[in-house]
PDB file of N, CA and C in Angstrom:
ATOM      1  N   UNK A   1       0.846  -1.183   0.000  1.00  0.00           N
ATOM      2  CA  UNK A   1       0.000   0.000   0.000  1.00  0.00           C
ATOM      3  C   UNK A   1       0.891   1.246   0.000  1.00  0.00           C
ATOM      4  N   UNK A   2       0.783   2.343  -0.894  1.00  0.00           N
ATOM      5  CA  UNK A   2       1.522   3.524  -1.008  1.00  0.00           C
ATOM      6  C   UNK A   2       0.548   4.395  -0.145  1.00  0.00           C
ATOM      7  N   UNK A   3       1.387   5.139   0.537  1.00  0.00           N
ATOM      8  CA  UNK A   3       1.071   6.438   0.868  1.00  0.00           C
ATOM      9  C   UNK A   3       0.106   7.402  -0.267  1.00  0.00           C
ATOM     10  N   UNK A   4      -0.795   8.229  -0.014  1.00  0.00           N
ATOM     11  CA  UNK A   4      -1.637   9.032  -1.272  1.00  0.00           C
ATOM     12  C   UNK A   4      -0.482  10.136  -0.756  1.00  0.00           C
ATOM     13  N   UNK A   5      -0.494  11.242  -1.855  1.00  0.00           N
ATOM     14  CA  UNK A   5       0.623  12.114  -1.834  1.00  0.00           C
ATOM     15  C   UNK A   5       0.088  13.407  -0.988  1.00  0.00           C
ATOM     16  N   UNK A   6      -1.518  13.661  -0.907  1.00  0.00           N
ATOM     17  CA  UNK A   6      -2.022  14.352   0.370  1.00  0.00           C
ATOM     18  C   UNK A   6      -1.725  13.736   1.490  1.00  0.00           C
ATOM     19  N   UNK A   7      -1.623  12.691   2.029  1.00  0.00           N
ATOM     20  CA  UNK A   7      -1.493  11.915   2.920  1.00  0.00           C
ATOM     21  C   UNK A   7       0.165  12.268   3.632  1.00  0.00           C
ATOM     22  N   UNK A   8       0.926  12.484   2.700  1.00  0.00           N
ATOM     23  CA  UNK A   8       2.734  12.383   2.820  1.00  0.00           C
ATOM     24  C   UNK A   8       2.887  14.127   2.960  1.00  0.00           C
ATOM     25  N   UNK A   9       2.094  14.746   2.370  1.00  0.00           N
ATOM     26  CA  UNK A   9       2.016  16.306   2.602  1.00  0.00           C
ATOM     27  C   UNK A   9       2.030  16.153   3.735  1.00  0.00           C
ATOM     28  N   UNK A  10       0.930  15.853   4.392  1.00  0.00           N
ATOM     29  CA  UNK A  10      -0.188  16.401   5.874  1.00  0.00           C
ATOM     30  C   UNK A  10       0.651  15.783   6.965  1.00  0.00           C
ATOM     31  N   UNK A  11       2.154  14.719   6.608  1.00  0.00           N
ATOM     32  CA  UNK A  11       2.779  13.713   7.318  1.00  0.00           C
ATOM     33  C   UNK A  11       3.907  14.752   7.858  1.00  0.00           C
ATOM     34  N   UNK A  12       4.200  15.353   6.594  1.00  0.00           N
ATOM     35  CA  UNK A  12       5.519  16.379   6.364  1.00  0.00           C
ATOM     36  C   UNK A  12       5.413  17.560   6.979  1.00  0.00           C
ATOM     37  N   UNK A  13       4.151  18.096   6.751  1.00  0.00           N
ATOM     38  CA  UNK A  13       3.590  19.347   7.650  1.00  0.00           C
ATOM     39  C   UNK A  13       3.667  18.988   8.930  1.00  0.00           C
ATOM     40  N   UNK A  14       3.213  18.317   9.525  1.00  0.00           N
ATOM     41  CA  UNK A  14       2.934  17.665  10.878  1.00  0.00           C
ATOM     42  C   UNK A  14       3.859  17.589  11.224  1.00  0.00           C
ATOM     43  N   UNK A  15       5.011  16.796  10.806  1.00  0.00           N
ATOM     44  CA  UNK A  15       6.670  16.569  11.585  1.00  0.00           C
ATOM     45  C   UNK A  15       7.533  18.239  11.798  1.00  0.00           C
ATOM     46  N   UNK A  16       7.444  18.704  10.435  1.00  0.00           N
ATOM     47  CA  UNK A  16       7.735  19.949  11.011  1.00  0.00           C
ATOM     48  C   UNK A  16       6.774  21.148  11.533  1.00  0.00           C
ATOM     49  N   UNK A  17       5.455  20.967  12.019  1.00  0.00           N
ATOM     50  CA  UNK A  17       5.274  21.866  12.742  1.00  0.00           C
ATOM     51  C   UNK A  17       6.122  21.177  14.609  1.00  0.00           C
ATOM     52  N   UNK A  18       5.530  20.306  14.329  1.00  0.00           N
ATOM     53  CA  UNK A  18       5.667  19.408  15.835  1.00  0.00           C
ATOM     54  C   UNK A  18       7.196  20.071  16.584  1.00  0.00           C
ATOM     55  N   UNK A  19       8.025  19.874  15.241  1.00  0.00           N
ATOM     56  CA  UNK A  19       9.147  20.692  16.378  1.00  0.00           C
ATOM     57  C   UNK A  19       9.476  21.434  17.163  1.00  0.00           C
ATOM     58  N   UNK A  20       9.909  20.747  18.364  1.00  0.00           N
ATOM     59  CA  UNK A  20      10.362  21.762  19.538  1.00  0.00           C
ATOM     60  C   UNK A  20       9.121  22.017  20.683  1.00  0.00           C
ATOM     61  N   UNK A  21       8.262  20.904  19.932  1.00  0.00           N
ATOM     62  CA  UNK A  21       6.952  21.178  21.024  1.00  0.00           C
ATOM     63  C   UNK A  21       7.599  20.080  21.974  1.00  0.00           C
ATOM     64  N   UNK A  22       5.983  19.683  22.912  1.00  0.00           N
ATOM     65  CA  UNK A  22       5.885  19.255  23.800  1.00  0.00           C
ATOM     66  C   UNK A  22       5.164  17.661  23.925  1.00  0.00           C
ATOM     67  N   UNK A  23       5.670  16.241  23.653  1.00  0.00           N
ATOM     68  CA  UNK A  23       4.830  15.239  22.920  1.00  0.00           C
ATOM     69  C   UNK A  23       4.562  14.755  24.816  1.00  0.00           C
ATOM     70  N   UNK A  24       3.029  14.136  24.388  1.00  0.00           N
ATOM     71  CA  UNK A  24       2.805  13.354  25.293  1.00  0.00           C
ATOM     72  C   UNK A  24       1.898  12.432  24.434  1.00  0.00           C
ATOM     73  N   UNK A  25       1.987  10.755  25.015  1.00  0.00           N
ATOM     74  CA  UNK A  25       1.326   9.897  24.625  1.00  0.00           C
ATOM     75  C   UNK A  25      -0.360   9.784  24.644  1.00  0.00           C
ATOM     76  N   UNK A  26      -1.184  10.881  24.689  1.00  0.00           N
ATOM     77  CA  UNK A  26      -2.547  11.089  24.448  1.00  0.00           C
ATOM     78  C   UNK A  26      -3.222   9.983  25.375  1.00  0.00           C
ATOM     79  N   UNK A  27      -3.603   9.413  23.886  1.00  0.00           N
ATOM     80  CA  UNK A  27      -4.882   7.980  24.095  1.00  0.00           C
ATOM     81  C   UNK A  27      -4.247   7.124  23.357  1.00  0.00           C
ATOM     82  N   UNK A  28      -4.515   5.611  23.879  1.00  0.00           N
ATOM     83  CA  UNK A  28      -4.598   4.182  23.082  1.00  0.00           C
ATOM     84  C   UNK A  28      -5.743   3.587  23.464  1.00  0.00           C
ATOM     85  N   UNK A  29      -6.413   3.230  22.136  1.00  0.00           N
ATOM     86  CA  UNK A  29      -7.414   2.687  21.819  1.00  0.00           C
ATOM     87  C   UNK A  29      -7.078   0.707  21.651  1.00  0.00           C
ATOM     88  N   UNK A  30      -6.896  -0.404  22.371  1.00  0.00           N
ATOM     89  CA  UNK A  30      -6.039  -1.448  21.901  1.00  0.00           C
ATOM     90  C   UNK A  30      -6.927  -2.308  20.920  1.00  0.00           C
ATOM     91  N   UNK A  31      -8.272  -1.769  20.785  1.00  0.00           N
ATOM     92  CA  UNK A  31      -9.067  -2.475  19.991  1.00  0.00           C
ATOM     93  C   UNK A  31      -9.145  -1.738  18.751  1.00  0.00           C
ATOM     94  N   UNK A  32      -8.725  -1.078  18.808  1.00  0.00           N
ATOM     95  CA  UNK A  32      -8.272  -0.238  17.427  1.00  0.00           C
ATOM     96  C   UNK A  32      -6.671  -0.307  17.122  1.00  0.00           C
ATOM     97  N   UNK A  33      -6.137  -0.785  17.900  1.00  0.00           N
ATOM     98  CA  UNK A  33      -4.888  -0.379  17.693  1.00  0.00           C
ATOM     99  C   UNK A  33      -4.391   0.867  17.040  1.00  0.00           C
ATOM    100  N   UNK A  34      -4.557   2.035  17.885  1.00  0.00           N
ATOM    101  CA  UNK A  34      -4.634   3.156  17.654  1.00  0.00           C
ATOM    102  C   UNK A  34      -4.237   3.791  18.932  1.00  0.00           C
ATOM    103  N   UNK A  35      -2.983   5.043  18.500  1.00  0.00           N
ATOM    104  CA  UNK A  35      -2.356   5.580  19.542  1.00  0.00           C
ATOM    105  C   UNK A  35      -2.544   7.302  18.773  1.00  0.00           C
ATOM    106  N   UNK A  36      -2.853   7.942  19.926  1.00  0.00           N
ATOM    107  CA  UNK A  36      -2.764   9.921  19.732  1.00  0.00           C
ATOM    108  C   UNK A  36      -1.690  10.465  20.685  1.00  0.00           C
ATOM    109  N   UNK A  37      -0.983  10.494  19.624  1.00  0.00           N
ATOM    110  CA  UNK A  37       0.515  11.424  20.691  1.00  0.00           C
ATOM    111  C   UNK A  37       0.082  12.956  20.315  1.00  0.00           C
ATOM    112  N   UNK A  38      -0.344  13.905  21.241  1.00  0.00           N
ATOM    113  CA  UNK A  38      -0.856  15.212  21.272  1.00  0.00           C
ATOM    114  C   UNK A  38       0.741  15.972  21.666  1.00  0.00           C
ATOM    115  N   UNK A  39       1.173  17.091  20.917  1.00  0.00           N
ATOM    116  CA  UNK A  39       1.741  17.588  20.034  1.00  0.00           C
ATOM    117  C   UNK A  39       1.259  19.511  21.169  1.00  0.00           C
ATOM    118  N   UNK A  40       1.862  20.039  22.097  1.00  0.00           N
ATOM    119  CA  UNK A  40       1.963  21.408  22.626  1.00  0.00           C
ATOM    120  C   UNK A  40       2.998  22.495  22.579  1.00  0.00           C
ATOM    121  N   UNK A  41       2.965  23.657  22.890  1.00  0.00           N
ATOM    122  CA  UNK A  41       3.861  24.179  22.250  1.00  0.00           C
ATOM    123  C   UNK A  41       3.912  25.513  23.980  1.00  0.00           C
ATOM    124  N   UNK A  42       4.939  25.598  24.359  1.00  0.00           N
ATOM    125  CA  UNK A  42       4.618  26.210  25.776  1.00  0.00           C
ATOM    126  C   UNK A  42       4.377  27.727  24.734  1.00  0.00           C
ATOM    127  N   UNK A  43       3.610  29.026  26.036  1.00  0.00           N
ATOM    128  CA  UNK A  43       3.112  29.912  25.580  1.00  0.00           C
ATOM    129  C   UNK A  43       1.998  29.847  24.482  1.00  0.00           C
ATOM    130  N   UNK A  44       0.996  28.763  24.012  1.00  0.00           N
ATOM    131  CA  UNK A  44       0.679  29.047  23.269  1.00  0.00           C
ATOM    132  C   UNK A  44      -0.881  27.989  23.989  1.00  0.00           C
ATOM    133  N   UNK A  45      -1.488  28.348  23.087  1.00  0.00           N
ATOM    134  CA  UNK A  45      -2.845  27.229  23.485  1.00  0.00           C
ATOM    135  C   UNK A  45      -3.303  26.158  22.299  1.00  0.00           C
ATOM    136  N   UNK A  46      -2.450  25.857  21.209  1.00  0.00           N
ATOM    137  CA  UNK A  46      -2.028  25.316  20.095  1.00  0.00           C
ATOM    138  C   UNK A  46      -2.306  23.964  20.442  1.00  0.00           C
ATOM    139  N   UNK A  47      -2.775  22.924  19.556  1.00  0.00           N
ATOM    140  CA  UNK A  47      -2.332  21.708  19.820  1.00  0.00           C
ATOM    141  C   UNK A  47      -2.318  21.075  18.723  1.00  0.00           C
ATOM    142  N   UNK A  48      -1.632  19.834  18.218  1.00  0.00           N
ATOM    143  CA  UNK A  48      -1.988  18.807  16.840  1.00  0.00           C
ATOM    144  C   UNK A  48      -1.785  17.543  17.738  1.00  0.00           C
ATOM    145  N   UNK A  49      -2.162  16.694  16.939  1.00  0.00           N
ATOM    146  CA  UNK A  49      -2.624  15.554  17.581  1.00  0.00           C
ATOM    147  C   UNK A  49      -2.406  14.567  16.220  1.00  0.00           C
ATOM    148  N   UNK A  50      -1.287  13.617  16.391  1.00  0.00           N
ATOM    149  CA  UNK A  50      -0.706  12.796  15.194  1.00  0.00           C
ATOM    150  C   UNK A  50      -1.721  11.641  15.371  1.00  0.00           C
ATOM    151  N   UNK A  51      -2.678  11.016  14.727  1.00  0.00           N
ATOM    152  CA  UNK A  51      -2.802   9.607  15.116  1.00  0.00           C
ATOM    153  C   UNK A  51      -2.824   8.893  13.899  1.00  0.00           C
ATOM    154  N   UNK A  52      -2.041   7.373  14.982  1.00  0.00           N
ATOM    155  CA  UNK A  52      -1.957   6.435  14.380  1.00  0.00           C
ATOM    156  C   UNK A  52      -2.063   5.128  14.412  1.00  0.00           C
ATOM    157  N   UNK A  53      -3.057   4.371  13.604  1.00  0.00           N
ATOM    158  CA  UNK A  53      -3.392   3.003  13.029  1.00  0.00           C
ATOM    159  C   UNK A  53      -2.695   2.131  13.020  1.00  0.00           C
ATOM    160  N   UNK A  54      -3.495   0.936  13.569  1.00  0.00           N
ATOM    161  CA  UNK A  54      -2.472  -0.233  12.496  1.00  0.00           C
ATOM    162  C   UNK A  54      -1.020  -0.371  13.743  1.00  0.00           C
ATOM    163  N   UNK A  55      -0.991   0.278  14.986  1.00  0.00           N
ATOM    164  CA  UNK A  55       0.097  -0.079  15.616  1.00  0.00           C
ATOM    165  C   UNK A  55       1.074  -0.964  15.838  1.00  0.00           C
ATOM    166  N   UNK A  56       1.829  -1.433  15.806  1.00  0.00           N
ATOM    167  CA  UNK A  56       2.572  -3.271  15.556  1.00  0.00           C
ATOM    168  C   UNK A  56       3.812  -2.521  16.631  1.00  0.00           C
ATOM    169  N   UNK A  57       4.865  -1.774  16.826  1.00  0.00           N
ATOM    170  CA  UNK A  57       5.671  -1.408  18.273  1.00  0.00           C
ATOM    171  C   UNK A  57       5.797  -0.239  18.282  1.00  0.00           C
ATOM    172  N   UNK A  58       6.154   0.078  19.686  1.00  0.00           N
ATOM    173  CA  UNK A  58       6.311   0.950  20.571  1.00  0.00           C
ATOM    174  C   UNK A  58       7.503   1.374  21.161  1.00  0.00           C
ATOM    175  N   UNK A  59       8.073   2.266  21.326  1.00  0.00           N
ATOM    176  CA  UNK A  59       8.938   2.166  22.285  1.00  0.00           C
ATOM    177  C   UNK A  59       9.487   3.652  22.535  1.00  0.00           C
ATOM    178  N   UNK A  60       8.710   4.294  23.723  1.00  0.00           N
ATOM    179  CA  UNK A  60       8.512   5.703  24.036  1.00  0.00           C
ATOM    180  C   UNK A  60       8.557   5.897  25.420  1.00  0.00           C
ATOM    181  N   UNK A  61       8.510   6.803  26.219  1.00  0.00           N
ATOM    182  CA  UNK A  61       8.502   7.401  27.470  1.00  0.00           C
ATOM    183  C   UNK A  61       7.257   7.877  27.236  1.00  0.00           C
ATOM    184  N   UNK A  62       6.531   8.566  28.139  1.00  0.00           N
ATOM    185  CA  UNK A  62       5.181   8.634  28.289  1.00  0.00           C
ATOM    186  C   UNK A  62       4.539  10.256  27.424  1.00  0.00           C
ATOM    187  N   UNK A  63       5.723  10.758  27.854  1.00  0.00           N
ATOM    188  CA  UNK A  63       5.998  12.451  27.097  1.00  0.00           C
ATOM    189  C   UNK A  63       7.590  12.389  26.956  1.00  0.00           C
ATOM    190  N   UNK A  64       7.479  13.742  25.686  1.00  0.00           N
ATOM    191  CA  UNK A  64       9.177  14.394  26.179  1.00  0.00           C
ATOM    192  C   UNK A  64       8.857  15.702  25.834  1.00  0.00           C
ATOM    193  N   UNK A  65      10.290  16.498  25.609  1.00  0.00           N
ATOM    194  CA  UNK A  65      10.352  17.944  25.407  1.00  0.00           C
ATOM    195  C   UNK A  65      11.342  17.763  24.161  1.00  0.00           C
ATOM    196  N   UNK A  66      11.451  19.226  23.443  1.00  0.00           N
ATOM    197  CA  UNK A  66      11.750  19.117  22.184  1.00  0.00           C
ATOM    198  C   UNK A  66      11.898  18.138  21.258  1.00  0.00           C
ATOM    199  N   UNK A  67      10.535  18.281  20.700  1.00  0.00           N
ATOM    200  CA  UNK A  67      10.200  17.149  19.750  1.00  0.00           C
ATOM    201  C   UNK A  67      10.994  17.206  18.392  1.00  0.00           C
ATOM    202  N   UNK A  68      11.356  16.390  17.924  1.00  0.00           N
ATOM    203  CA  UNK A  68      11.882  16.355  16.866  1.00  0.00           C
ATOM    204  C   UNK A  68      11.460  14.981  15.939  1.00  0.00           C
ATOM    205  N   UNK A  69      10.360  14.736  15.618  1.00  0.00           N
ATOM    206  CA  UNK A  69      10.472  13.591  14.810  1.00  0.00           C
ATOM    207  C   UNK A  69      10.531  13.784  13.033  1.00  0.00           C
ATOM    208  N   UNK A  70      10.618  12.494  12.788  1.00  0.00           N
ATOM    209  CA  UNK A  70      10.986  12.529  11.692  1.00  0.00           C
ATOM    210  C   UNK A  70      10.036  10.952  11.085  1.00  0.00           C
ATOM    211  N   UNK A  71       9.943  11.194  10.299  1.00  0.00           N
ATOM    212  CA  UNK A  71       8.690   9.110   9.141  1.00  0.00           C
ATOM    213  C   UNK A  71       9.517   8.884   8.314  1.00  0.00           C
ATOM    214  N   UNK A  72       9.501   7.627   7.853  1.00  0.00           N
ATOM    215  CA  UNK A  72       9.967   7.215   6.738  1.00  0.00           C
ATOM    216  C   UNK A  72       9.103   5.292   6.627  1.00  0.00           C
ATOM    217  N   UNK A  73       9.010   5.217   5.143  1.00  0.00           N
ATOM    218  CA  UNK A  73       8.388   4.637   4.751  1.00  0.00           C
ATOM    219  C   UNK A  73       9.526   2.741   5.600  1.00  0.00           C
ATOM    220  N   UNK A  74       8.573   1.967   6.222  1.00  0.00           N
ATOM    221  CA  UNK A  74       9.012   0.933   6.919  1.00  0.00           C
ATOM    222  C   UNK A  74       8.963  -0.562   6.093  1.00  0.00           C
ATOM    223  N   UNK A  75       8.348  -0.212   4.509  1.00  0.00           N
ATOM    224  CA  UNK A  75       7.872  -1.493   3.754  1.00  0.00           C
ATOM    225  C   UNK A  75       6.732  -2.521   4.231  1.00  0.00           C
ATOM    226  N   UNK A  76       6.072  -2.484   2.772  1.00  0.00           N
ATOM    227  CA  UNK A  76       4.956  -3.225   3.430  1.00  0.00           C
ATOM    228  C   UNK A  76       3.656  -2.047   3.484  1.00  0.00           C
ATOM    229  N   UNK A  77       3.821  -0.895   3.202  1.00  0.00           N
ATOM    230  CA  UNK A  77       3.252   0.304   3.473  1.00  0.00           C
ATOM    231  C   UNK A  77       3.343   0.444   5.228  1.00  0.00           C
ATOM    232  N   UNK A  78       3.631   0.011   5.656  1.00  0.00           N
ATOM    233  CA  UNK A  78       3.908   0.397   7.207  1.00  0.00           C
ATOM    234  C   UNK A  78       4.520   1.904   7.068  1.00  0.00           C
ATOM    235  N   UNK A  79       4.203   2.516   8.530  1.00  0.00           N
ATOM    236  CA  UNK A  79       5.137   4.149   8.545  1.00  0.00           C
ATOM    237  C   UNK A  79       5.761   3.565   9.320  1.00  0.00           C
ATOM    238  N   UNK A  80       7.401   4.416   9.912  1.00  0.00           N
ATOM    239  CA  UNK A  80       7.825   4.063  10.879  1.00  0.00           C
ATOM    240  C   UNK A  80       8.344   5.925  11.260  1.00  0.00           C
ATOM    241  N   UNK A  81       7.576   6.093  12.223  1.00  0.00           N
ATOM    242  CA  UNK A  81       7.680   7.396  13.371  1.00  0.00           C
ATOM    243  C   UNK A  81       8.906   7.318  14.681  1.00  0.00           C
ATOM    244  N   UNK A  82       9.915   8.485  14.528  1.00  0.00           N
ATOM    245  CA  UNK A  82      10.998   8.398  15.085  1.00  0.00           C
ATOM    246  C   UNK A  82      11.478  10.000  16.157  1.00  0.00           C
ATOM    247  N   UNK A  83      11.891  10.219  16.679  1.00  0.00           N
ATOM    248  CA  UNK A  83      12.750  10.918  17.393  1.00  0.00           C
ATOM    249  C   UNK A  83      13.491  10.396  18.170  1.00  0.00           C
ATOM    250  N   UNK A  84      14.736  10.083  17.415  1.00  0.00           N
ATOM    251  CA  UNK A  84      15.966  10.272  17.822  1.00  0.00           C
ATOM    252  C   UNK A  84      16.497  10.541  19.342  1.00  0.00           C
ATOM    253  N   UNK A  85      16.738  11.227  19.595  1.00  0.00           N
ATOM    254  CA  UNK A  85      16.946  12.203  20.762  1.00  0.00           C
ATOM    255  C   UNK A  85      15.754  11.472  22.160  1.00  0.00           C
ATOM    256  N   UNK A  86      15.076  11.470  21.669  1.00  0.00           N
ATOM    257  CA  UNK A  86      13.684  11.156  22.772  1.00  0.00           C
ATOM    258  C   UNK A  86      13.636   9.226  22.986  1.00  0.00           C
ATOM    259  N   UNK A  87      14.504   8.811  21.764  1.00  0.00           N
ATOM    260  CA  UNK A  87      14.615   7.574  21.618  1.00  0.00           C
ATOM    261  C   UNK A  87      13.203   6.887  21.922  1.00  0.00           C
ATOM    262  N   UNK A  88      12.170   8.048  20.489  1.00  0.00           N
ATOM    263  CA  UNK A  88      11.018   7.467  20.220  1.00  0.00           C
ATOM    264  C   UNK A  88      10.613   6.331  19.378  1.00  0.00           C
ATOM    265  N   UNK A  89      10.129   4.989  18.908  1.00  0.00           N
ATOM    266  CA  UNK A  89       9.760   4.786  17.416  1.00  0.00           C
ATOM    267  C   UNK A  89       8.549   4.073  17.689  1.00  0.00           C
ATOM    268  N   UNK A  90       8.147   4.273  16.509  1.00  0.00           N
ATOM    269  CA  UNK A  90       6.342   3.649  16.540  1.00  0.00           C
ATOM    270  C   UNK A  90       6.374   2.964  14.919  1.00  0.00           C
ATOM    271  N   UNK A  91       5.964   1.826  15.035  1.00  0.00           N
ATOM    272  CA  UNK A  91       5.607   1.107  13.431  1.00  0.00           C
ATOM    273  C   UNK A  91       3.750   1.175  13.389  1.00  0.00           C
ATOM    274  N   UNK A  92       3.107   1.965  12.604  1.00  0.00           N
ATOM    275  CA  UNK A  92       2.305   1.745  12.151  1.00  0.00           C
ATOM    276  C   UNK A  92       1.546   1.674  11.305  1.00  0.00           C
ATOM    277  N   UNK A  93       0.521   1.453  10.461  1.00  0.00           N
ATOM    278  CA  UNK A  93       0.136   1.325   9.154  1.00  0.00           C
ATOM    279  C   UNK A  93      -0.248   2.914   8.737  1.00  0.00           C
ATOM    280  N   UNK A  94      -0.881   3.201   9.841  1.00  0.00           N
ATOM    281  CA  UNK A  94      -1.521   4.730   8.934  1.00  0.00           C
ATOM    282  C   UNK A  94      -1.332   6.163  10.069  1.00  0.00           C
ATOM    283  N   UNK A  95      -1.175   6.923   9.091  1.00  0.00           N
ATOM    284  CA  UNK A  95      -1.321   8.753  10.525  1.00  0.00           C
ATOM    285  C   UNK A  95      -2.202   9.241  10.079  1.00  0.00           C
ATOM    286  N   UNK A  96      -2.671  10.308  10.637  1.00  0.00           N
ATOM    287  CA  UNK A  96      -3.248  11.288  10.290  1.00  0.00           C
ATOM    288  C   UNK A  96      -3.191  12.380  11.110  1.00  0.00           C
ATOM    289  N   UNK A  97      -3.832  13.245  10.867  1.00  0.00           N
ATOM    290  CA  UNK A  97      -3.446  14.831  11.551  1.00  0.00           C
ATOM    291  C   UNK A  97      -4.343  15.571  11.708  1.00  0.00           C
ATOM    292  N   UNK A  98      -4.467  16.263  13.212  1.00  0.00           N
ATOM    293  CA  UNK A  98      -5.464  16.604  13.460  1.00  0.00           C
ATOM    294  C   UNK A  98      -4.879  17.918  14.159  1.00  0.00           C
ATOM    295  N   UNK A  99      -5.723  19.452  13.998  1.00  0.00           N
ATOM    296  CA  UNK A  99      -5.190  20.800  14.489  1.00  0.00           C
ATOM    297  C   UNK A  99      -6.172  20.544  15.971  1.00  0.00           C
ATOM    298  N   UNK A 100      -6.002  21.556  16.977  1.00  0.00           N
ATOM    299  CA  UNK A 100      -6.939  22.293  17.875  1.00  0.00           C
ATOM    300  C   UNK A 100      -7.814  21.087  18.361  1.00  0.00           C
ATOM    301  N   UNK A 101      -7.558  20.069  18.910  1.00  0.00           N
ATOM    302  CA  UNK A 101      -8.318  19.230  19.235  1.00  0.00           C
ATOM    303  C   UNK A 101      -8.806  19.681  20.720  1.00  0.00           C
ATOM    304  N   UNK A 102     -10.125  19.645  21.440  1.00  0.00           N
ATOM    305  CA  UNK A 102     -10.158  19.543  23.098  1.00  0.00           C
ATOM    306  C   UNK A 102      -9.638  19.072  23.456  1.00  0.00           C
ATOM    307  N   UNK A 103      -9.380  18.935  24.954  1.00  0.00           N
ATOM    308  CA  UNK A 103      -9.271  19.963  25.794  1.00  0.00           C
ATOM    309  C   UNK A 103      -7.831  21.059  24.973  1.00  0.00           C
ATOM    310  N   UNK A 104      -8.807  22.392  25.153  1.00  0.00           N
ATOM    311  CA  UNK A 104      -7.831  23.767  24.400  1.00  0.00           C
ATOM    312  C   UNK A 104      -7.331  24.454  25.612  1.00  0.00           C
ATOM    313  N   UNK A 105      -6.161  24.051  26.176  1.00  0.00           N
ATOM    314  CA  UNK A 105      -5.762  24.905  27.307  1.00  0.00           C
ATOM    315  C   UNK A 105      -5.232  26.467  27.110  1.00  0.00           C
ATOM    316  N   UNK A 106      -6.176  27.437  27.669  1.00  0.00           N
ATOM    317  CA  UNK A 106      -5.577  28.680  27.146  1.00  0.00           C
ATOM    318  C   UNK A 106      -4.985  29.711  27.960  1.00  0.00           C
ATOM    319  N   UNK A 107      -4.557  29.001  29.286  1.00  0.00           N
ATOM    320  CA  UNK A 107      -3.276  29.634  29.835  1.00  0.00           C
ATOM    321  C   UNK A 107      -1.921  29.286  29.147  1.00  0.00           C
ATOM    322  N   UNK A 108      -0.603  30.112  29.502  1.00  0.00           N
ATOM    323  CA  UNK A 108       0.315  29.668  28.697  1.00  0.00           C
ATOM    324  C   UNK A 108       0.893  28.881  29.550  1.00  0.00           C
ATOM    325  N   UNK A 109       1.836  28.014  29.335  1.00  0.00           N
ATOM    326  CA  UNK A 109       2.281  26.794  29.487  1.00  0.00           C
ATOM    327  C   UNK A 109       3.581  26.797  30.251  1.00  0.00           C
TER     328      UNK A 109
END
């Protein structure tokens, strides 16, 4: 399965807005196999919210600080989601991207 090329946009946008925010592990859904790592930015009341499908591993801390990730295609159409530094990675089939999700905290951070 290929990536659609809106799909790899909205992937690309997402990794580099995310930088330098604030990741915490959201929600997991295990009957969906579906994880929302929510995406903050201190001073701001901002949020994105990466989620992703199709989960198969893990291997994260619960949050970190300066986010830096980075995707690349894992074969098989699998994604594989990374930061380095945070010694994040996630294998899963699908992302997507979501702006301003609730709860909108609008003190600064």
């Amino acid at each position: 399965m290929v990536m659609q090329e809106s799909r790899v946009a909205d992937l690309n946008a997402a990794v580099a807005r995310a930088r330098g925010g604030v990741a915490i592990l959201w929600e997991y859904a295990a009957s969906l196999s579906e994880l929302t790592i929510r995406i903050t930015w201190r001073g701001t009341s901002e949020n994105l919210h990466i989620v992703c499908n199709g989960c198969t591993r893990l291997e994260a801390d619960a949050g970190w600080n300066d986010v830096n990730l980075e995707w690349e295609h894992a074969g098989s159409g699998a994604i594989r989601l990374i930061d380095r530094q945070a010694h994040f990675l996630l294998l899963c089939a699908q992302v997507r991207v979501f702006d301003n999700i609730e709860p909108i905290y609008w003190e600064d951070r």
